[in-house]
Protein backbone atom coordinates (compact mmCIF):
# COMPACT_ATOMS: atom_id res chain seq x y z
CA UNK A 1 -0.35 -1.22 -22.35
CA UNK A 2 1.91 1.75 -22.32
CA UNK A 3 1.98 4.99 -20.07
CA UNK A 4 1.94 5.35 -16.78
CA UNK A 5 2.62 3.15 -13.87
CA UNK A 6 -0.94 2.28 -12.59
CA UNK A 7 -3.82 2.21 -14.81
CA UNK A 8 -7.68 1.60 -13.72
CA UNK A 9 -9.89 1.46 -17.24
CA UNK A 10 -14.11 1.84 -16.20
CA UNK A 11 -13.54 -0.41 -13.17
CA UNK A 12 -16.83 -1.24 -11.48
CA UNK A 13 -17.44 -2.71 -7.98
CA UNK A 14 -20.47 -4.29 -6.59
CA UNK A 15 -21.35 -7.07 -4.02
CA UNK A 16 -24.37 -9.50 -3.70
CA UNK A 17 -25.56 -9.64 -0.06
CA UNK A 18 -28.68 -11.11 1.18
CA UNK A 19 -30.28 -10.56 -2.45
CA UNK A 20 -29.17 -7.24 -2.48
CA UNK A 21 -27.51 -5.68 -5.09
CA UNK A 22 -24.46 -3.34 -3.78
CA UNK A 23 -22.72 -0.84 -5.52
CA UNK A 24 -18.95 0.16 -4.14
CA UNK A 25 -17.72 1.70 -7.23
CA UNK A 26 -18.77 2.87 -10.43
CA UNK A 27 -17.05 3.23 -13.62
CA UNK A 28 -13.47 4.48 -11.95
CA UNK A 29 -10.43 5.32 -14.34
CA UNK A 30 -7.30 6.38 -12.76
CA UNK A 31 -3.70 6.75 -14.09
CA UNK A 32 -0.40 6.95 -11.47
CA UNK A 33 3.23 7.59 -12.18
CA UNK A 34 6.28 6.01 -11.14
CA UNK A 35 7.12 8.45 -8.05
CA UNK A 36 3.92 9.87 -7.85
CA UNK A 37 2.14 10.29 -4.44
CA UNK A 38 -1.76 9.96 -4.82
CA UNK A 39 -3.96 10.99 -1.96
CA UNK A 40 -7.93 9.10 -2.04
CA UNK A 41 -10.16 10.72 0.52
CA UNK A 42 -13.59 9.58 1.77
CA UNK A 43 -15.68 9.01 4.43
CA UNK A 44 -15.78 5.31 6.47
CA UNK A 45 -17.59 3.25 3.85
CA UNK A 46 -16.90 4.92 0.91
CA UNK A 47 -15.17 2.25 -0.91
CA UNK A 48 -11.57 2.94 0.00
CA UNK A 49 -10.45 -0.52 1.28
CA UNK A 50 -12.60 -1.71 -1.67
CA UNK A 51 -10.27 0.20 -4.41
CA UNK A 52 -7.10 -0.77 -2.32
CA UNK A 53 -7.73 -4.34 -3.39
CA UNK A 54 -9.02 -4.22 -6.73
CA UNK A 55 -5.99 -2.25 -7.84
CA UNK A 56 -3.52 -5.00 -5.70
CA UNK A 57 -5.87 -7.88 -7.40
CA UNK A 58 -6.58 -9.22 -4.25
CA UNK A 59 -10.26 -8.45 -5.70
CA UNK A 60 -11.40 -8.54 -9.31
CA UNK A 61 -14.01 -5.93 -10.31
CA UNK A 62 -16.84 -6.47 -11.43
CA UNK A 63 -16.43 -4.87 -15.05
CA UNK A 64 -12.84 -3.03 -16.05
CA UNK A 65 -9.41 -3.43 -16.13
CA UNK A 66 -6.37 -3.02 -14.22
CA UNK A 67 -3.15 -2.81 -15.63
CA UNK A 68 0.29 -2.75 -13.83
CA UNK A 69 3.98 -1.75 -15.34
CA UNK A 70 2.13 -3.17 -18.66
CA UNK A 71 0.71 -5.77 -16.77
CA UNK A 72 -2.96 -6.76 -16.86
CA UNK A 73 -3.96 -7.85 -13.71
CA UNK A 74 -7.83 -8.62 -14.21
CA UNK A 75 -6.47 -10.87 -17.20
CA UNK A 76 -4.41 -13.22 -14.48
CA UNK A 77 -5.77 -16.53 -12.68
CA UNK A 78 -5.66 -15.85 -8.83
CA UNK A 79 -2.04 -18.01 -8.41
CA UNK A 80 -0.74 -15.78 -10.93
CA UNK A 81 -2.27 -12.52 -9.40
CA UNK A 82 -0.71 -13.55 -6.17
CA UNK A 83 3.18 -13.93 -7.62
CA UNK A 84 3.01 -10.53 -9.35
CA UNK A 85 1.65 -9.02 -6.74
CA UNK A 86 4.35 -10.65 -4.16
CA UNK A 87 7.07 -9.29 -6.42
CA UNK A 88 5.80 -5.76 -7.53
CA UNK A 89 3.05 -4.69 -4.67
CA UNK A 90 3.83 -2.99 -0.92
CA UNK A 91 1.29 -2.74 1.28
CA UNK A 92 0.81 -0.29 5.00
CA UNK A 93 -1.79 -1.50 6.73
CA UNK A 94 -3.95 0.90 9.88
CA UNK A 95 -2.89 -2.02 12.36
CA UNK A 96 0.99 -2.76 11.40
CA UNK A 97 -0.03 -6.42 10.21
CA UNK A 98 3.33 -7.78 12.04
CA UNK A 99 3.69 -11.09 12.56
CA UNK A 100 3.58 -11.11 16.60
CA UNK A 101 6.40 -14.49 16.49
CA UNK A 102 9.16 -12.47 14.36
CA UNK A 103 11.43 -10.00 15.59
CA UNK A 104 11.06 -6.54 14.09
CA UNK A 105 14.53 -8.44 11.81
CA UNK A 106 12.64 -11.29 10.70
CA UNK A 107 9.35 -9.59 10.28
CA UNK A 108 11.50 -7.01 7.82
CA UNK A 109 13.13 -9.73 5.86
CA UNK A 110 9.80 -11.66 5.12
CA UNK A 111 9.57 -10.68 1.76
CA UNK A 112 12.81 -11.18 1.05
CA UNK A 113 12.60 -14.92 2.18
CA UNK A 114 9.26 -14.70 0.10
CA UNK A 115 11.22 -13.88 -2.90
CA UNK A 116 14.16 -16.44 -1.89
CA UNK A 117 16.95 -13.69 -1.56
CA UNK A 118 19.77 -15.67 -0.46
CA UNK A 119 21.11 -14.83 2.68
CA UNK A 120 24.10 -12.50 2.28
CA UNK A 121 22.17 -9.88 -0.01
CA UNK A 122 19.25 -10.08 2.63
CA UNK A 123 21.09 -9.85 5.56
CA UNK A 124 22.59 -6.59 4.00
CA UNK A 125 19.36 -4.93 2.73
CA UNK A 126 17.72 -5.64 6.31
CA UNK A 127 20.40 -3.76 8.23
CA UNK A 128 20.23 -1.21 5.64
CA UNK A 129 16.11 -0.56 6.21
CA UNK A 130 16.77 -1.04 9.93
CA UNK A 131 19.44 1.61 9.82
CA UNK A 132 17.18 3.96 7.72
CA UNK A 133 14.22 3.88 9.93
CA UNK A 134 16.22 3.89 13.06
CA UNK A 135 15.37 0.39 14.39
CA UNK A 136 19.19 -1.07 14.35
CA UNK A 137 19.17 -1.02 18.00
CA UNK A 138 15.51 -3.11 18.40
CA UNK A 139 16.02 -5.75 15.54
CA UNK A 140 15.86 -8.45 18.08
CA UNK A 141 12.57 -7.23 19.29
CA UNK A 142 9.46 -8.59 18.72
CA UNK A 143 6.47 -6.35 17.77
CA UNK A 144 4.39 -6.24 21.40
CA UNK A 145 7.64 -4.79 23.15
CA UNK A 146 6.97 -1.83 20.29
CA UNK A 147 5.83 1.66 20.55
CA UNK A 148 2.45 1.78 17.93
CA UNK A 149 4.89 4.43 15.42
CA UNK A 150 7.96 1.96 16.18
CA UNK A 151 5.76 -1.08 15.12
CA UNK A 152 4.58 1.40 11.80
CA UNK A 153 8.18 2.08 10.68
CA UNK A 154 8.43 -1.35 10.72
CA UNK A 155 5.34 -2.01 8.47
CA UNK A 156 6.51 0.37 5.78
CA UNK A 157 10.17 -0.61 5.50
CA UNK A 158 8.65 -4.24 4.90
CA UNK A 159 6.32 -2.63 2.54
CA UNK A 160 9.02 -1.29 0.61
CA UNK A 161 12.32 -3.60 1.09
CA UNK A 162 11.64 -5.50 -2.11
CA UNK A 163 11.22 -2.55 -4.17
CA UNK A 164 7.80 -3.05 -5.65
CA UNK A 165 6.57 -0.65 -8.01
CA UNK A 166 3.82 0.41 -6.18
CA UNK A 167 2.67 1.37 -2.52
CA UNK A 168 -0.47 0.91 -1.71
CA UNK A 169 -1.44 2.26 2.12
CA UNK A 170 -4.96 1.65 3.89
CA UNK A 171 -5.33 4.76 6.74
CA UNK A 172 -1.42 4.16 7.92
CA UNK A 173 -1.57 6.87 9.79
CA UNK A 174 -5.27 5.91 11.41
CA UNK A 175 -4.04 3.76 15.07
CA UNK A 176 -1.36 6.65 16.01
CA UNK A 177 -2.05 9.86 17.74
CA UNK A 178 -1.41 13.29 15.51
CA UNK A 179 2.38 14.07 16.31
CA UNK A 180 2.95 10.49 15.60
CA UNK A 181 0.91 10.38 12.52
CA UNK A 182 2.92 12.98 11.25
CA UNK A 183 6.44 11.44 11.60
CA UNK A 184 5.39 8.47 10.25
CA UNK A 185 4.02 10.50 6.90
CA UNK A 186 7.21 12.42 6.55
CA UNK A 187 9.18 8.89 6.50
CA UNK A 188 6.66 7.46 4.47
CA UNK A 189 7.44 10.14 1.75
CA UNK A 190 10.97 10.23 2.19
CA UNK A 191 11.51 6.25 1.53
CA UNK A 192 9.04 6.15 -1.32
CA UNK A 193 10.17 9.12 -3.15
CA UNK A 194 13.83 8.29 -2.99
CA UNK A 195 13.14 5.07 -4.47
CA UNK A 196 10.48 6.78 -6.96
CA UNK A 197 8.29 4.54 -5.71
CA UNK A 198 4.13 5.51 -6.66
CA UNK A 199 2.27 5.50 -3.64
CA UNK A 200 -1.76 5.22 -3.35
CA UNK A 201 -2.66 6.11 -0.07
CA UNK A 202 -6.37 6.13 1.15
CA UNK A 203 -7.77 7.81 4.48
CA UNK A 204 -9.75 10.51 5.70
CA UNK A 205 -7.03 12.03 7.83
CA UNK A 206 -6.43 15.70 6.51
CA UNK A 207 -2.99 15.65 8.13
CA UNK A 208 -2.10 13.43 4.53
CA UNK A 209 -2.91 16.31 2.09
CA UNK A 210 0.55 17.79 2.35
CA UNK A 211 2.24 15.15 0.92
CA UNK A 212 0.50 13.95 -2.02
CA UNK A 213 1.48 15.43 -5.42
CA UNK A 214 -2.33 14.55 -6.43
CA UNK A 215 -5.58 14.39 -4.07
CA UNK A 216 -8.89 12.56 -5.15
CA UNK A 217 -12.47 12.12 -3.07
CA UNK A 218 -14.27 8.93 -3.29
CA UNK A 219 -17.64 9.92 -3.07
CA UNK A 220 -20.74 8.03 -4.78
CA UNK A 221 -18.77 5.36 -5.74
CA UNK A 222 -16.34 7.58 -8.18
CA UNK A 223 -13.38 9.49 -7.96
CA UNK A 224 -13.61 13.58 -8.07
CA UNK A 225 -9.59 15.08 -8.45
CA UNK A 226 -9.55 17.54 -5.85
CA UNK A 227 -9.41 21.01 -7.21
């Protein structure tokens, strides 16, 4: 495949529970550039989470394709799915996702020790992602001794210390009050977009709309681009 960064081809979503067939999405396509900030909206139970981790592979839908800098995702076995998506895939989770027994240093080099950067070159790019969300001073700390936007900085300079070629955020913005929210959106777009970086964020925060290049509703299980 050839094009742009992210590509979803008629991806469809459902679930069997208790013998009853549920739809999540419906016949989605979606392309997204390298750099390019894309905005879902919908409602609680709209599928968001769901779309999150079909694109990631973390989920295989139920009909479609996804395909990733040429990649095919929905073509890999789960071991497979789980490299590529360790090498080339940042995540920003609502509730940080730290590990609780790491310092905020450890916690930000954990990809890199995923990825077996030797020590020297990791060492240098975690005091540079300290330095650049303003943390130098608290690497020793260990997430509970945190403010929630402290322990959020964190979560997206681990998201993006590896330079994957895609973001992908779940309501980042959805545990912090509004003055919060919006520091941590500005930083957001400032790391991603000076690494041209495509982000996929999904919430139903409004506060989000003024960053994204692109904004899309979920609603009955397929994507509207706002107008």
């Amino acid at each position: 495949m050839v094009g742009s960064l992210l590509q979803i081809q008629g991806v469809t979503k459902s679930f069997e529970e208790a013998d009853v067939h549920r739809l999540v999405l419906e016949d989605l396509d979606l392309e997204v550039d390298s750099g390019e900030f894309v905005l879902i909206m919908g409602r609680s139970g709209s599928g968001k989470s769901t779309l999150l981790n079909v694109i990631s592979g973390i989920d295989l839908p139920s009909r479609g394709g996804v395909y990733l800098g040429g990649s095919c995702l929905t073509d890999m076995d789960e071991t497979a799915r789980a490299k590529y998506r360790l090498r080339n895939i940042g995540f920003v989770f609502q509730f940080f996702n730290l590990i609780p027994t790491l310092t905020v240093e450890e916690n930000l080099a954990l990809p890199l020790d995923l990825l077996g950067v030797q020590k020297m070159p990791k060492r240098a790019k975690t005091a540079e992602y300290l330095d650049r969300i303003g943390l130098t001073s608290r690497k020793h700390s260990f997430p509970d001794q945190l403010s929630g936007g402290e322990q959020q900085r964190v979560a997206i300079a681990r998201a993006l210390i590896h330079e994957p070629k895609i973001l992908l955020a779940d309501e980042p913005t959805g545990n912090l009050d509004i003055h919060t929210g919006s520091d941590i959106l500005s930083l957001f777009y400032d790391l991603a977009g000076k690494s041209r970086i495509a982000v996929v964020m999904v919430t139903h925060s409004r506060e989000a709309e003024a960053y994204a290049d692109r904004i899309l509703d979920l609603t009955n299980y397929r994507l509207e681009l706002r107008k």
